[in-house]
Protein backbone atom coordinates (compact mmCIF):
# COMPACT_ATOMS: atom_id res chain seq x y z
CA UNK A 1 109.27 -21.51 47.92
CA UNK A 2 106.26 -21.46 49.95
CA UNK A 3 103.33 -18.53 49.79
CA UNK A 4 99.97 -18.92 51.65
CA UNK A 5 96.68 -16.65 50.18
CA UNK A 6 95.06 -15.45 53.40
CA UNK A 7 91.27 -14.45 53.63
CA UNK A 8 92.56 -11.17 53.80
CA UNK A 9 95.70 -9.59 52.58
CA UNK A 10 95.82 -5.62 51.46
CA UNK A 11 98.52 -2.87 52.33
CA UNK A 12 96.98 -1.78 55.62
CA UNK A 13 97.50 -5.70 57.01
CA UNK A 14 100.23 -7.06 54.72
CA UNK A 15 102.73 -7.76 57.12
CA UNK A 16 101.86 -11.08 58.03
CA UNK A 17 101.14 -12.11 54.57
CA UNK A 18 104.63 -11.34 53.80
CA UNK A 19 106.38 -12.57 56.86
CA UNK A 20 104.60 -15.97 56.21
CA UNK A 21 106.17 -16.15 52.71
CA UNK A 22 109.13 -18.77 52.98
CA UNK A 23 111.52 -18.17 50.04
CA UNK A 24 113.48 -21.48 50.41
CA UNK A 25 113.90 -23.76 47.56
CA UNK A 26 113.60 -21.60 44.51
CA UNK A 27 113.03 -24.38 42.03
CA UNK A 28 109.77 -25.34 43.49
CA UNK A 29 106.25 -23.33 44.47
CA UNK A 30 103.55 -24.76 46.84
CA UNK A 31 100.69 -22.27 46.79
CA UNK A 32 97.83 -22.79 49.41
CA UNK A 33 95.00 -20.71 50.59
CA UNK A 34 92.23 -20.04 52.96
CA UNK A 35 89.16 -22.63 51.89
CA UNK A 36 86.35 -20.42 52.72
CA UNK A 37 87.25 -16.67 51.46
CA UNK A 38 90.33 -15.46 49.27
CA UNK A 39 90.37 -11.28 49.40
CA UNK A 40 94.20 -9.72 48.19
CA UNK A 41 95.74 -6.60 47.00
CA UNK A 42 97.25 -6.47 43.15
CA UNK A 43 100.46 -6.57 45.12
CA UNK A 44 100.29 -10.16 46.36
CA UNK A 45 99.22 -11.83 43.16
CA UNK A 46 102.01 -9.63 40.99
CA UNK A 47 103.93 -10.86 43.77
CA UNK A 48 103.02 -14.86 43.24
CA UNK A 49 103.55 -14.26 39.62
CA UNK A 50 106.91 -12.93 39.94
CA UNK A 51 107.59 -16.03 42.24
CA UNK A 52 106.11 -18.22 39.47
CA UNK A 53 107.95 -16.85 36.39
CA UNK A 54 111.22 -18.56 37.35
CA UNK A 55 109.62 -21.84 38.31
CA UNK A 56 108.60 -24.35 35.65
CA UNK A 57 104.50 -25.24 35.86
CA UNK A 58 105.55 -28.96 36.80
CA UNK A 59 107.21 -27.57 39.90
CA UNK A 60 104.09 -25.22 41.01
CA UNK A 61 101.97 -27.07 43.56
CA UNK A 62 99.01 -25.63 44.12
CA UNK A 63 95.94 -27.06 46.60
CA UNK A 64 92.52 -27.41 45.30
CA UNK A 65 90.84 -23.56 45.57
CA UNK A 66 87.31 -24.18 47.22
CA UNK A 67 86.86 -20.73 48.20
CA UNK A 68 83.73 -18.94 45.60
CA UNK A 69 86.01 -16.25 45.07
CA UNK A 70 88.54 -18.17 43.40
CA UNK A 71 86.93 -16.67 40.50
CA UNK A 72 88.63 -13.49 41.24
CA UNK A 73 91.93 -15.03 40.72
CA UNK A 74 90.73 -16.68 37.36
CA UNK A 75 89.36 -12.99 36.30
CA UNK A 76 93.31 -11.75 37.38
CA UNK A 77 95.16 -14.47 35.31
CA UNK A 78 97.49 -15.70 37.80
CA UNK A 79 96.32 -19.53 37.22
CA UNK A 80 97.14 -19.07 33.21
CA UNK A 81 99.95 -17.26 34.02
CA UNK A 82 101.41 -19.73 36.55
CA UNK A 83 100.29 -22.28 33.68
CA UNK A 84 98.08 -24.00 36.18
CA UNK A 85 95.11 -25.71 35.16
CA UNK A 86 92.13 -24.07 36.64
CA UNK A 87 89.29 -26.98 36.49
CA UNK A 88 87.27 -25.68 34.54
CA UNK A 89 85.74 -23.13 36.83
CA UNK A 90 82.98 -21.47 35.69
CA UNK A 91 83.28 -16.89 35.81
CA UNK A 92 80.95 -14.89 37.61
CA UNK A 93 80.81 -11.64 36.23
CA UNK A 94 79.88 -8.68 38.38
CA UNK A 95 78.45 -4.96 37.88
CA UNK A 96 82.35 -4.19 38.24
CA UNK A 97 83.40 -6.59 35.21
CA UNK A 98 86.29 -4.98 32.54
CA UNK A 99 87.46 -2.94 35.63
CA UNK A 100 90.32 -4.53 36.20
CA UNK A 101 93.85 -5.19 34.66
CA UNK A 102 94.97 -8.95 34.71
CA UNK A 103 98.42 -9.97 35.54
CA UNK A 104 100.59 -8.25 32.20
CA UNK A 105 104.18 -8.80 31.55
CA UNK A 106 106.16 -5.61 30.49
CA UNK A 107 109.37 -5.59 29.14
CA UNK A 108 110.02 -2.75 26.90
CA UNK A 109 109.10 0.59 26.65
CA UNK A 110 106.61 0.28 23.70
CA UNK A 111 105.09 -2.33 25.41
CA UNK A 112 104.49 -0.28 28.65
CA UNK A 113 103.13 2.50 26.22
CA UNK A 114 100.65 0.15 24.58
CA UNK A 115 99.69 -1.07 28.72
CA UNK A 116 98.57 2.28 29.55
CA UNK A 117 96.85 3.91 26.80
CA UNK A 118 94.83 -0.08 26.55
CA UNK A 119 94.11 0.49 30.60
CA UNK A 120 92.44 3.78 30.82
CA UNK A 121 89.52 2.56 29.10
CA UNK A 122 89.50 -0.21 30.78
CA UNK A 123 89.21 1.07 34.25
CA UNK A 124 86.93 3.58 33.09
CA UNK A 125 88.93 6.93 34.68
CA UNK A 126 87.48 10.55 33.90
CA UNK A 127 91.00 12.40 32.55
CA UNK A 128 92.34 13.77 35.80
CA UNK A 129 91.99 10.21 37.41
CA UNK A 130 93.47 8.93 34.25
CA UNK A 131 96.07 11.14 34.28
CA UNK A 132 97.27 10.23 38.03
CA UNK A 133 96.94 6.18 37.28
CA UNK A 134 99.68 6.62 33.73
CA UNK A 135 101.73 8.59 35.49
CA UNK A 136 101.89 5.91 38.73
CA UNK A 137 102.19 3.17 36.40
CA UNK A 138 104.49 4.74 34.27
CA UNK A 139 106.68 5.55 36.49
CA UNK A 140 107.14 1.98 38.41
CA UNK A 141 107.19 0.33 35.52
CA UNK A 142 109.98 2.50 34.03
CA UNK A 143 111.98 1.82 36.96
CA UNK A 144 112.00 -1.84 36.89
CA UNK A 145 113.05 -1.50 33.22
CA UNK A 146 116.09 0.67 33.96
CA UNK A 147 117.11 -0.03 37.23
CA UNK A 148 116.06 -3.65 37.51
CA UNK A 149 118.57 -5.37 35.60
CA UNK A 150 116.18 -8.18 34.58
CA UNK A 151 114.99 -9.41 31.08
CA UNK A 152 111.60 -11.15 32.91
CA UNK A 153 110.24 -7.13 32.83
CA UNK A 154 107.92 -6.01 35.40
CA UNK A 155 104.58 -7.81 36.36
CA UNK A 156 101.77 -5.37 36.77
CA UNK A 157 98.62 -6.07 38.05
CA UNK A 158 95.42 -3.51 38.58
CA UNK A 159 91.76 -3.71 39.83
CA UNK A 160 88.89 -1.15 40.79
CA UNK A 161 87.22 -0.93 44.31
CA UNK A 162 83.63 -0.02 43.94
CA UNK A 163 82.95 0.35 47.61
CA UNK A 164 85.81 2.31 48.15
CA UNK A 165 85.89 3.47 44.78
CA UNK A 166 89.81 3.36 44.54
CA UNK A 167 92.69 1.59 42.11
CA UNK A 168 94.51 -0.37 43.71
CA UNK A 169 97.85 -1.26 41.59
CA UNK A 170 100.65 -4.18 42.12
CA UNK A 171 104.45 -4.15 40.17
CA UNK A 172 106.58 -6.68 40.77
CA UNK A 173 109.78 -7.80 39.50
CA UNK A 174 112.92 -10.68 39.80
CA UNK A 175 115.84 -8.44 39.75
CA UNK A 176 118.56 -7.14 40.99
CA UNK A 177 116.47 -4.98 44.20
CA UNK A 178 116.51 -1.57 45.29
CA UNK A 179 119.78 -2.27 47.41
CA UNK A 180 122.13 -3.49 44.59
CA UNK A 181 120.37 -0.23 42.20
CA UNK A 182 120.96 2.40 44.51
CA UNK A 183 125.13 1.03 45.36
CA UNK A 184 125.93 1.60 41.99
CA UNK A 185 126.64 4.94 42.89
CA UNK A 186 125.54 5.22 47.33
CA UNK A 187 126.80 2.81 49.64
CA UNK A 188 123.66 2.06 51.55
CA UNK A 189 123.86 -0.52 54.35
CA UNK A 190 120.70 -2.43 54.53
CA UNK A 191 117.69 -3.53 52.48
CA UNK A 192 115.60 -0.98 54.24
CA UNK A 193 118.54 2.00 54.03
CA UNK A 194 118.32 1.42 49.96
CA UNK A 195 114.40 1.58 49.96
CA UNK A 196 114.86 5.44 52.15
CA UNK A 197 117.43 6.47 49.77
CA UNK A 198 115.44 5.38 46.75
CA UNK A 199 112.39 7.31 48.00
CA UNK A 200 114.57 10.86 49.28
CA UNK A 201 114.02 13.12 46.12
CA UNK A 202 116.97 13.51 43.69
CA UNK A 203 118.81 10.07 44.68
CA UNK A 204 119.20 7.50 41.56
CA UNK A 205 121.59 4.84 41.41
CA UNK A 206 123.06 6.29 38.29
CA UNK A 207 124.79 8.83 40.02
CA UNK A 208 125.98 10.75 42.93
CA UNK A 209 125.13 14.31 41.42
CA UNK A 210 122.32 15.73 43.05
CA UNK A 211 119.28 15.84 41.98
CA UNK A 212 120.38 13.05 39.19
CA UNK A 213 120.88 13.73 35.49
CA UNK A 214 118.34 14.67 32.65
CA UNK A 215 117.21 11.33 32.15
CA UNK A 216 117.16 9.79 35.85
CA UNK A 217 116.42 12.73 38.39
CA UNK A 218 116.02 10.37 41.24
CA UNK A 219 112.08 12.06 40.80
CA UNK A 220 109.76 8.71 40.08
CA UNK A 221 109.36 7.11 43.61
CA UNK A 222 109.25 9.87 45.37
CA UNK A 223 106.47 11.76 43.54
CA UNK A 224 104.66 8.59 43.25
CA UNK A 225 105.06 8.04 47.51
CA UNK A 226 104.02 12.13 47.27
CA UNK A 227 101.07 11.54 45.22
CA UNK A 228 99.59 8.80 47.99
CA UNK A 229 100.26 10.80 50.93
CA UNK A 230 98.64 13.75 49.19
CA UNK A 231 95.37 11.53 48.49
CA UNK A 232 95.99 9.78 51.73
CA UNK A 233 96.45 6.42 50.66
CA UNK A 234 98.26 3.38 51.17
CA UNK A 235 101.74 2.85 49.44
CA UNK A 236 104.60 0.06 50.22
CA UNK A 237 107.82 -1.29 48.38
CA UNK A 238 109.00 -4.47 49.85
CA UNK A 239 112.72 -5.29 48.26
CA UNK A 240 115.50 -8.03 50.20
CA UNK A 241 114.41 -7.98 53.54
CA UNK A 242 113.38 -5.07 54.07
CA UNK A 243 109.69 -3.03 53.97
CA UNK A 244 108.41 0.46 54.12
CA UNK A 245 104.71 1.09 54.34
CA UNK A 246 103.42 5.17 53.80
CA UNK A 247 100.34 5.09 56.15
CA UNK A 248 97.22 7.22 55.47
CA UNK A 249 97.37 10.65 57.46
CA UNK A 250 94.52 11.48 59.31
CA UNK A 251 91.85 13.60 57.51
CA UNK A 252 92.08 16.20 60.25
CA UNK A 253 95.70 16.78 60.48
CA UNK A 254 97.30 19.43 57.88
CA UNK A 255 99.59 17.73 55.59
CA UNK A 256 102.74 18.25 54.76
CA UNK A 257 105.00 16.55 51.89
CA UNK A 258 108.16 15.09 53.59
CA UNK A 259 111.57 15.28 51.39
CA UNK A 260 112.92 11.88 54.02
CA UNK A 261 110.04 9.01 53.57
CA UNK A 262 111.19 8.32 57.84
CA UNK A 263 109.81 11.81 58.50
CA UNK A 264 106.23 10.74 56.97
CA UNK A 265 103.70 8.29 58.80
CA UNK A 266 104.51 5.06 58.14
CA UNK A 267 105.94 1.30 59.17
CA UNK A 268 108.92 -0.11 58.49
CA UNK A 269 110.45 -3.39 58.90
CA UNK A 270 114.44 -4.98 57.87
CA UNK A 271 113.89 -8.57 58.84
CA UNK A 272 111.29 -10.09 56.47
CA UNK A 273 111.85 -13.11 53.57
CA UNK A 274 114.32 -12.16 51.34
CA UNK A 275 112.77 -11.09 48.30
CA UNK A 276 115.05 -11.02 44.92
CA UNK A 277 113.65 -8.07 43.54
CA UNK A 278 111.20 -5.54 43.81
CA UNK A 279 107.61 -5.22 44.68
CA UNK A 280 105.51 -1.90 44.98
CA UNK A 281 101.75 -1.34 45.72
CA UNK A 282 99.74 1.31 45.59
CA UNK A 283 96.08 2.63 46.37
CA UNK A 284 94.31 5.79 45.14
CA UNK A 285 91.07 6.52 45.88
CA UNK A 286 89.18 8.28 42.77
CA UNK A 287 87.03 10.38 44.76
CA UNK A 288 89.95 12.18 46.20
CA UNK A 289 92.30 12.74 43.76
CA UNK A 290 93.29 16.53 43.22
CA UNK A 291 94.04 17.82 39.90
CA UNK A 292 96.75 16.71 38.27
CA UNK A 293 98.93 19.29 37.27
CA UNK A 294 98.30 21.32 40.48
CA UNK A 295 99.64 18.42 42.50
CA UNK A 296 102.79 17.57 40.49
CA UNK A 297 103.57 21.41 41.22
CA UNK A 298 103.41 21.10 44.65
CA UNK A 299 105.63 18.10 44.51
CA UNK A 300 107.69 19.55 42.64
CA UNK A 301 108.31 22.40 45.00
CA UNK A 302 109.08 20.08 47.78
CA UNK A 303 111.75 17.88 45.06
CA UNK A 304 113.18 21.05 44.50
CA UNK A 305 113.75 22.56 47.42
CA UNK A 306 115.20 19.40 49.08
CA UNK A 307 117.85 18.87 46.83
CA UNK A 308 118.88 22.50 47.11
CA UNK A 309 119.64 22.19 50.19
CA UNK A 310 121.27 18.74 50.40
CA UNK A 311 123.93 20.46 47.54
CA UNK A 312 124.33 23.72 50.36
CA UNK A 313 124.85 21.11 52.86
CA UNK A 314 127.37 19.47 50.34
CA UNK A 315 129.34 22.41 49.88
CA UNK A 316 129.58 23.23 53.36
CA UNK A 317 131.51 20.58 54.01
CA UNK A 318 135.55 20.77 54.90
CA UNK A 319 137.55 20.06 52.30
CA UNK A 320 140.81 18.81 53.14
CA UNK A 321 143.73 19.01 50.49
């Protein structure tokens, strides 16, 4: 496998990040990067350390990093956690230091309870912000534990913005993808076919019913996908070949929650690198962030409402005996 760190690579320009990652010889890793500047979303470096957990350190190649802010991805962990050797390169700490959340493996549930009651503090959220962040977290980390199929857990990753002052979150995992989750019980076509049907409210993979059962109501995704296009923010799950990116909605235009992810603004692609599993980013700017409660109502309403009326359009149907 082959993955290249650009000078630049967040969820408004990710494509070509991703469509430059070669997945080809899974025993190996060759890591290289820009010499001069390294700036990337949580998202690509969970994304390298997924790549790296099945890979032993003597078959992870990775070029000499000259570029000064290849500090940032000692600060993250990914060098440690690729068990790379990292030269003994000295940390600059900034005004920003502690705001961050280095590359964590999660594989049970008490473990993803200890992540995010130890992050909050961390990041430094006042409670409404706080309350957003565990929830998003929560959420995509829970599904890679139940849906994923993979004992490696979910690799989370989180840092703080100060000029944009947003959290911007990666979750990544090695397992089974959004595609083989969802056919358990929908026969989706493509990579890109799961990812809509995984984001439509009320879908799950453990079942056909609608509007799923009382543990699984097909809710997670789509309230966290709700949640960014409410706060106009980026949001992206990349799974097989195939991408969906929610775009940010103009500030003037009135918005509107969308029960199909298609019917919201955003980019899509179904011929990238096969990735094995999952990968989901996130960003969510702190100054715009609505109160919590209010804005799970609203969402709520539009979960609601949209699987009410996929059951009338259920029952509609013929039935032929």
């Amino acid at each position: 496998m082959r993955v290249h760190l650009p000078n630049s690579a967040f969820l408004g320009n990710l494509d070509s990040f991703l469509r430059g990652f070669d997945p080809d010889n899974p025993e190996t890793l060759e890591i290289t990067a820009n010499l001069r500047w390294i700036s990337v979303h949580p998202f690509v470096l969970s994304m390298i350390a997924a790549l790296g957990q099945r890979v032993k350190p003597k078959n992870i190649h990775a070029e000499k990093f000259e570029a000064k802010s290849r500090h940032y991805l000692v600060r993250m962990g990914l060098f440690k956690y690729l068990g790379l050797q990292t030269e003994d390169i000295s940390i600059i700490e900034h005004e920003s230091a502690g705001r961050f959340i280095p590359l964590t493996r999660i594989q049970t549930s008490e473990e993803l309870t200890n992540c995010v009651t130890e992050m909050i503090p961390l990041l430094h959220l006042e409670p409404e912000q706080a309350k957003t962040i565990a929830y998003v977290v929560s959420e995509l980390v829970r599904n890679t534990l139940e849906h994923a199929a993979t004992p490696d857990g979910a690799i989370l990753c989180a840092q703080y913005y100060k000029k944009s002052n947003s959290i911007r979150i990666g979750i990544a995992d090695n397992g089974i993808g959004i595609k083989s989750a969802i056919n358990r019980s929908y026969n989706s076509r493509t990579d890109l076919e799961a990812i809509q049907l995984a984001l439509t409210p009320g879908i799950t993979g453990t079942t056909r019913k609608e509007g799923g059962t009382e543990l699984n109501a097909g809710a997670g995704l789509f309230f966290i996908k709700s949640i960014a296009s409410v706060n106009r923010d980026f949001f992206v799950v990349y799974s097989g070949n195939g991408f969906y990116k929610l775009l940010k909605n103009p500030k003037l235009k009135k918005l509107r929650l969308h029960a199909n992810p298609f019917d919201d603004r955003h980019s899509k692609s179904s011929d990238l690198p096969r990735w094995q599993g999952t990968v989901v980013g996130i960003d969510i700017a702190l100054d715009q962030t609505d109160k919590f409660s209010g804005l799970l109502d609203a969402i709520g309403s539009t979960y609601t409402t949209a699987v009410r009326e996929r059951k009338k359009a259920r029952y509609k149907k013929p039935r032929f005996i």
